[in-house]
N, C-alpha and C. Protein backbone atom coordinates (compact mmCIF):
# COMPACT_ATOMS: atom_id res chain seq x y z
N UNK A 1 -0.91 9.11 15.44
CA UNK A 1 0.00 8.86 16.55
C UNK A 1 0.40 7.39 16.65
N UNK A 2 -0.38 6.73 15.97
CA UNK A 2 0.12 5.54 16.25
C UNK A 2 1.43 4.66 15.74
N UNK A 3 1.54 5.56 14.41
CA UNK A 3 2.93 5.23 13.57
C UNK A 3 4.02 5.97 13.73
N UNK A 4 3.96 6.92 14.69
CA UNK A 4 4.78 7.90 15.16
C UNK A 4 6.23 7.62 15.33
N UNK A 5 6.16 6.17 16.17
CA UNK A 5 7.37 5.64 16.06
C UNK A 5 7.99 5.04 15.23
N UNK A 6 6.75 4.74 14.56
CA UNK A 6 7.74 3.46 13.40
C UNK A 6 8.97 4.26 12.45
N UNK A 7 9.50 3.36 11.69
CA UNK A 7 10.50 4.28 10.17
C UNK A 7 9.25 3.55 9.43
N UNK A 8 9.85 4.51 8.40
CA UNK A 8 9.07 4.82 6.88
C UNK A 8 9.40 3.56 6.61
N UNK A 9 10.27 2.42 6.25
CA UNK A 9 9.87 1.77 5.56
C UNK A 9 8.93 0.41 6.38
N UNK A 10 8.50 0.47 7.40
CA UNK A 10 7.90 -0.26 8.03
C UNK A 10 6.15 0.10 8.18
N UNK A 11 6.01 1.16 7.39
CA UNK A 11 4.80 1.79 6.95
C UNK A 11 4.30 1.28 6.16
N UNK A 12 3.04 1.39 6.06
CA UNK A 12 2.23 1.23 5.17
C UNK A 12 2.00 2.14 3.68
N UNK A 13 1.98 1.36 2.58
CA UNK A 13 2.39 1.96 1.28
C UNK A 13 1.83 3.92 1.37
N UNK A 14 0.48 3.75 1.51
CA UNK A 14 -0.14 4.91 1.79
C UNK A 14 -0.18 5.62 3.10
N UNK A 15 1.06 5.29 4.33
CA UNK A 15 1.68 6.43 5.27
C UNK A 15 3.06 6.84 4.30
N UNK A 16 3.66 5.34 3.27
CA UNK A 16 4.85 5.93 2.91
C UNK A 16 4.59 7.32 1.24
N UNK A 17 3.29 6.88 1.08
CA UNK A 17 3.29 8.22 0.04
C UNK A 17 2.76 9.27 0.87
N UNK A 18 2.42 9.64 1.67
CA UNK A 18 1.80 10.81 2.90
C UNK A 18 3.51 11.36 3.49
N UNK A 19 4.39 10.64 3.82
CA UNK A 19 5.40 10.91 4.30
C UNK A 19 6.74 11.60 3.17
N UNK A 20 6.01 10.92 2.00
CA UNK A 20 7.11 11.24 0.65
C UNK A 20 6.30 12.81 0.24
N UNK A 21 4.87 12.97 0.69
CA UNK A 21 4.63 14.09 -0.01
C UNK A 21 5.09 15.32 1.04
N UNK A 22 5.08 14.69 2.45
CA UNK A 22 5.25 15.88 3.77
C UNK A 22 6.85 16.19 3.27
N UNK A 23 7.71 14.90 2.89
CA UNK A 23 9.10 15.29 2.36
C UNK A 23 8.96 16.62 1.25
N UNK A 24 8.68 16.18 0.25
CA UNK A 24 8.59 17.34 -0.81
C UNK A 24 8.51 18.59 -0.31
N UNK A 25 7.13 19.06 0.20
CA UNK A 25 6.81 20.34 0.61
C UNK A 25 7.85 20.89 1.98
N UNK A 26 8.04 19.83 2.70
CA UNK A 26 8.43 21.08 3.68
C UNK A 26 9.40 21.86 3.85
N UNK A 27 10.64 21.75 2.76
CA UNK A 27 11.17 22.99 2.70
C UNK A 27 10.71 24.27 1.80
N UNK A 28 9.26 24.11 1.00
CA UNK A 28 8.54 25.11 0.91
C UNK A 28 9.24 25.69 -0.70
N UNK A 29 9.14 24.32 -1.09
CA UNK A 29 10.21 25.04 -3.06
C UNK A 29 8.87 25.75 -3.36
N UNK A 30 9.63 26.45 -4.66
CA UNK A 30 8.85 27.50 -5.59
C UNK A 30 7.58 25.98 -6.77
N UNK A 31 8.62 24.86 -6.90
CA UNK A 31 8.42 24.12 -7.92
C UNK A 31 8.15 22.35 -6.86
N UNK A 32 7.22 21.99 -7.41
CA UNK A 32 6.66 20.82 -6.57
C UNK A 32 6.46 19.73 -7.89
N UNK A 33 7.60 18.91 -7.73
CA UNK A 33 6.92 17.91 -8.77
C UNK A 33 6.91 16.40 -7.74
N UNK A 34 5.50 15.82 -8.13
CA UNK A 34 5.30 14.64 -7.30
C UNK A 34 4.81 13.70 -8.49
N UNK A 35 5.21 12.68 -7.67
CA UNK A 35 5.02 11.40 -8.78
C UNK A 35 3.67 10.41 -8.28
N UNK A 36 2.84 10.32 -9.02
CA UNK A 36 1.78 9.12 -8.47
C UNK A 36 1.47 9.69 -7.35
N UNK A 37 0.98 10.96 -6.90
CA UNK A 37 0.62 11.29 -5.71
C UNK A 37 0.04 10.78 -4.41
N UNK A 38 -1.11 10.02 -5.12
CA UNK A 38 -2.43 9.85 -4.39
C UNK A 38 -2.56 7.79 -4.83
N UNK A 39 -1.35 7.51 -5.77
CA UNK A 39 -1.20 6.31 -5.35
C UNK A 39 -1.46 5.40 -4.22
N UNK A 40 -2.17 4.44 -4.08
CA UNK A 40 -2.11 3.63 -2.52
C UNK A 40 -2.65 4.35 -1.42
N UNK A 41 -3.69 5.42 -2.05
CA UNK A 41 -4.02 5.99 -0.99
C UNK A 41 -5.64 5.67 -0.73
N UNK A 42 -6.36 5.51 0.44
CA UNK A 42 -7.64 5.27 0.21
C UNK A 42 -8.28 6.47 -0.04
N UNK A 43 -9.79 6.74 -0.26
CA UNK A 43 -10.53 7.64 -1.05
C UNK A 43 -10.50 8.78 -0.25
N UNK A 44 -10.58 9.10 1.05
CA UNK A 44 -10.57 10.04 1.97
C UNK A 44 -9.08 10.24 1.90
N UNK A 45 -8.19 9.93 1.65
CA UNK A 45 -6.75 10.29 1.81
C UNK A 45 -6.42 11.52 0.58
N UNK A 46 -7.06 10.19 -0.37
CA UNK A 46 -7.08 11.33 -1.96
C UNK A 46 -7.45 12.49 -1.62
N UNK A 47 -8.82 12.52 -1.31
CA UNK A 47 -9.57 13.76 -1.42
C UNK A 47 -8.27 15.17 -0.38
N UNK A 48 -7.80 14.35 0.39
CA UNK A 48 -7.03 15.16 1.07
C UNK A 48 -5.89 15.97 0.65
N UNK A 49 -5.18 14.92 -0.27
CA UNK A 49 -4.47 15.38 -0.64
C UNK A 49 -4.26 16.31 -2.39
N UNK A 50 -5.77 15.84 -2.84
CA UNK A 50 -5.81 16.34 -3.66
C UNK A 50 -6.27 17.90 -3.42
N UNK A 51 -6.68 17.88 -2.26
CA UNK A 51 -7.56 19.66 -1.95
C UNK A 51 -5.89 20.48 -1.51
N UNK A 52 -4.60 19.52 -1.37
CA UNK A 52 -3.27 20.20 -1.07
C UNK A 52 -2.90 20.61 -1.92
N UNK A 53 -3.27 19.85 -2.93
CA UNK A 53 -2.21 19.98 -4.30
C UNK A 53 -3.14 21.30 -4.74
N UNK A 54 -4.21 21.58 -5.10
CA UNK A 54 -5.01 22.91 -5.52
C UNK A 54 -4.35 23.88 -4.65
N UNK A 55 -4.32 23.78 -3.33
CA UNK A 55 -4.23 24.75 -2.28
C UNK A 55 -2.75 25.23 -2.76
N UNK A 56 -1.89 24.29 -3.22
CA UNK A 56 -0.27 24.39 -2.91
C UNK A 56 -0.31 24.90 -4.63
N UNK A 57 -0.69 24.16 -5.54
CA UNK A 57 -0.87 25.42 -6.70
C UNK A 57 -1.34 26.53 -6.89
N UNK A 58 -1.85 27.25 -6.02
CA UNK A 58 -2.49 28.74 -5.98
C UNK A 58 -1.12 29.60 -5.84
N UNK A 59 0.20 29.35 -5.07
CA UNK A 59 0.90 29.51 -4.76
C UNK A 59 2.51 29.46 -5.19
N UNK A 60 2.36 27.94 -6.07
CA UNK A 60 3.81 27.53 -6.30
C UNK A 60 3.21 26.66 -7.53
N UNK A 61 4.15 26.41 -8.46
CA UNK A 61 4.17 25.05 -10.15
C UNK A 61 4.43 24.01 -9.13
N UNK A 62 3.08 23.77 -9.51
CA UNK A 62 3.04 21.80 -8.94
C UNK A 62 2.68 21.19 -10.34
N UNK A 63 3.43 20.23 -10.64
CA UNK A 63 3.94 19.61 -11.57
C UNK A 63 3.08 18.09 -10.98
N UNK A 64 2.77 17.50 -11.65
CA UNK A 64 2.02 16.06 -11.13
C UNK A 64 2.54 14.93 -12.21
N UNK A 65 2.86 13.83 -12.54
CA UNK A 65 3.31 12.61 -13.01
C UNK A 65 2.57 11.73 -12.96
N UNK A 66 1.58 11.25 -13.74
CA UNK A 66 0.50 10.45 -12.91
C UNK A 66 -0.04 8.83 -14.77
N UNK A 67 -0.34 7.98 -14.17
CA UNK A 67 -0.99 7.11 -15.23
C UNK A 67 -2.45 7.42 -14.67
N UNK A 68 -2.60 7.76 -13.80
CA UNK A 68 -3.88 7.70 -12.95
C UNK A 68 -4.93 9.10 -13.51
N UNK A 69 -5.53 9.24 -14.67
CA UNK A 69 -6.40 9.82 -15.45
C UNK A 69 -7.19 10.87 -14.75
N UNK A 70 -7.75 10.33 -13.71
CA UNK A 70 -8.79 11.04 -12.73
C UNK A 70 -7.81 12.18 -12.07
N UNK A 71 -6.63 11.77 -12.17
CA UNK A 71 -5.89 12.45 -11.23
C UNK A 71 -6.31 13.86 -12.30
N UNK A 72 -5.52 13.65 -13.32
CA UNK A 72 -5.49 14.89 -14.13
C UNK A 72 -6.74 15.42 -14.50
N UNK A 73 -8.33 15.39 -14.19
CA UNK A 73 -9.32 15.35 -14.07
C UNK A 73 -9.52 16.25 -12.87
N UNK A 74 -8.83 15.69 -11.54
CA UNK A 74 -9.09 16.33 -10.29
C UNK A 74 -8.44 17.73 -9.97
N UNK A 75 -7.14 17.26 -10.56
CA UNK A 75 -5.92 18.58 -9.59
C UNK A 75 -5.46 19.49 -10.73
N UNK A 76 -5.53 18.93 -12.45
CA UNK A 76 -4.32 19.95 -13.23
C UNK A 76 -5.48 20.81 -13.90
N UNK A 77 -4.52 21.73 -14.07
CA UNK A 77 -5.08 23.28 -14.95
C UNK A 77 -4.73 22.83 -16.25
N UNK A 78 -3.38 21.88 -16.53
CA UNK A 78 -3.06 21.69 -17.94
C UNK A 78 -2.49 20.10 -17.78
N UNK A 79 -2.50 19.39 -19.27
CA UNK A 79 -2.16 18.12 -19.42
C UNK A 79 -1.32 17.94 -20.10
N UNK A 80 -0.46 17.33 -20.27
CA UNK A 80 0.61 16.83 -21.43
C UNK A 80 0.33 15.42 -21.21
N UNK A 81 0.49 14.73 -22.54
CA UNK A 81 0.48 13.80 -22.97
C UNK A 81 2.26 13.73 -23.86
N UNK A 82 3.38 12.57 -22.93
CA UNK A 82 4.21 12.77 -23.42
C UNK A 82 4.20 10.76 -23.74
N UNK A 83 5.13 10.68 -24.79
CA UNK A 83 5.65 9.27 -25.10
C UNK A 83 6.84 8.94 -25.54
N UNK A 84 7.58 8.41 -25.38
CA UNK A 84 9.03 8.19 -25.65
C UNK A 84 9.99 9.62 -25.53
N UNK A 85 9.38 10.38 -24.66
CA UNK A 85 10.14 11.79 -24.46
C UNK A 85 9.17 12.84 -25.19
N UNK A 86 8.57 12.46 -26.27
CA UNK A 86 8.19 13.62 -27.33
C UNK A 86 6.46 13.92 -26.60
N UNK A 87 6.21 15.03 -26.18
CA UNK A 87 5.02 15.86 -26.14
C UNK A 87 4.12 16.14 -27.09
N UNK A 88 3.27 14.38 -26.67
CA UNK A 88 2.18 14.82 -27.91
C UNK A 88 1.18 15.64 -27.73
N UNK A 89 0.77 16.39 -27.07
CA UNK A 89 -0.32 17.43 -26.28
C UNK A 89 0.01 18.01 -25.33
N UNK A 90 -0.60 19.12 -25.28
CA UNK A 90 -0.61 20.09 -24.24
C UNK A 90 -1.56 20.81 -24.10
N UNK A 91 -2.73 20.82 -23.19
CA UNK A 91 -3.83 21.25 -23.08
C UNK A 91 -4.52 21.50 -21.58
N UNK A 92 -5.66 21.97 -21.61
CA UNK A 92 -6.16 21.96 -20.53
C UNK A 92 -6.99 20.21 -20.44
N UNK A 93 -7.34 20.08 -19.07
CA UNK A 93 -7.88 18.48 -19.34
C UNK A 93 -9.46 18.97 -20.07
N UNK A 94 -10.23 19.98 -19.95
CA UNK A 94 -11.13 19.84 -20.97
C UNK A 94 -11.37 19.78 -21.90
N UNK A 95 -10.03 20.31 -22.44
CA UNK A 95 -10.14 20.62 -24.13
C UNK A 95 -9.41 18.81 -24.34
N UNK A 96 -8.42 18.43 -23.65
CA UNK A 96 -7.89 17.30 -23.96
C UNK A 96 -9.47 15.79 -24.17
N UNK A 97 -10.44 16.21 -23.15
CA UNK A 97 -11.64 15.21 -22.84
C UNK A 97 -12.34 15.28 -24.34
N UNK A 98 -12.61 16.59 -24.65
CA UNK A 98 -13.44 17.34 -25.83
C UNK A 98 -13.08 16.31 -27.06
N UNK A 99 -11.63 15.83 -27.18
CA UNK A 99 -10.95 15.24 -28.18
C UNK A 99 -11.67 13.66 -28.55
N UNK A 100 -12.33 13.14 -27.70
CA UNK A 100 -13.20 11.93 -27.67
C UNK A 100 -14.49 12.14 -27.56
N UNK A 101 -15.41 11.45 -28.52
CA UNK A 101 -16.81 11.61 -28.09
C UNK A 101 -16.87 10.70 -27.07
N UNK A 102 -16.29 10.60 -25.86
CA UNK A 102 -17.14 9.69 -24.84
C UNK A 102 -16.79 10.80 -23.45
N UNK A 103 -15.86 11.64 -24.23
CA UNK A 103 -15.40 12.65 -23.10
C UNK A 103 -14.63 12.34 -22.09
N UNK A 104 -13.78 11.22 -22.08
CA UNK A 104 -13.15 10.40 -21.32
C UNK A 104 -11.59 10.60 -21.51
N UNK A 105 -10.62 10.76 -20.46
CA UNK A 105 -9.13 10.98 -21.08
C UNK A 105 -8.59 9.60 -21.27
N UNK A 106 -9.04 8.82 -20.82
CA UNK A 106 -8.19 7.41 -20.95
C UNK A 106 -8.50 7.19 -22.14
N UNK A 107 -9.80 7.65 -23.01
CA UNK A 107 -10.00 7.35 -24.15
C UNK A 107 -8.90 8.32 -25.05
N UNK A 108 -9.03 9.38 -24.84
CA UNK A 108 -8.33 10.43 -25.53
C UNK A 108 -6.36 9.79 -25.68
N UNK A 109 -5.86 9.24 -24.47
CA UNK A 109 -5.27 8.95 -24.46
C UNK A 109 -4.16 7.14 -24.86
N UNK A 110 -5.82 6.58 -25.09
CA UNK A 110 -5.38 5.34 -25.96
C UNK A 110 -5.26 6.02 -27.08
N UNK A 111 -6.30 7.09 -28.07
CA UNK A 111 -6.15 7.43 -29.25
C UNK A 111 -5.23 7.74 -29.78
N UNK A 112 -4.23 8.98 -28.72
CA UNK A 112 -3.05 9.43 -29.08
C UNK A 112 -2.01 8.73 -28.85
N UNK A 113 -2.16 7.37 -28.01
CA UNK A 113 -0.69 6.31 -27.73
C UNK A 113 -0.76 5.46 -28.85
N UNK A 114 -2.00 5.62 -29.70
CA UNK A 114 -1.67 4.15 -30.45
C UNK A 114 -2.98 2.59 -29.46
N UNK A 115 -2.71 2.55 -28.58
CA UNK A 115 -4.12 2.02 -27.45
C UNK A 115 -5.33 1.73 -28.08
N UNK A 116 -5.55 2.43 -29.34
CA UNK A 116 -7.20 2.18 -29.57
C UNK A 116 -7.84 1.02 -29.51
């Protein structure tokens, strides 16, 4: 209640990704793609919004965009690894982890960018 009045851009980074995600959903598409979701958000915010994004994929293709590793760890059923347009993987994130002995995707994913 306390930001109730303000506009969005006088918000704080993490009311303005809370407000960009209430945008997305509420006309209720079939297809949800969000970018950097949980960006700028503190740890209790994540958790919040990451238990939406499960809840809202049971239901509808939520699509996620993320550099943020854990993300795809927390919320996806499947991963792509894309670079200059071209799709170097497509997997689930376990089988993608499996691909490194440290079991780590950031590792998996320096391997396949070139990063090592």
């Amino acid at each position: 209640t306390e930001v109730m009045l303000q506009t969005v851009d006088t918000l704080s980074k993490g009311y303005r990704r809370r407000v960009g995600i209430a945008q997305a959903i509420l006309h209720d598409p079939q297809v949800l793609i969000l970018d950097e979701p949980t960006d700028g958000l503190d740890p209790n915010q994540k958790h919040h919004v990451r238990e939406l994004i499960r809840s809202l994929s049971q239901e509808k293709l939520v699509i996620v965009s993320t550099h943020i590793l854990e993300e795809v760890s927390a919320v996806c059923t499947r991963a792509m690894i894309i670079v200059q347009g071209k799709i170097l993987v497509d997997e689930t994130p376990t089988a993608l982890a499996a691909r490194s002995t440290t079991g780590r995707l950031d590792d998996v994913f320096r391997q396949l960018t070139g990063g090592v």
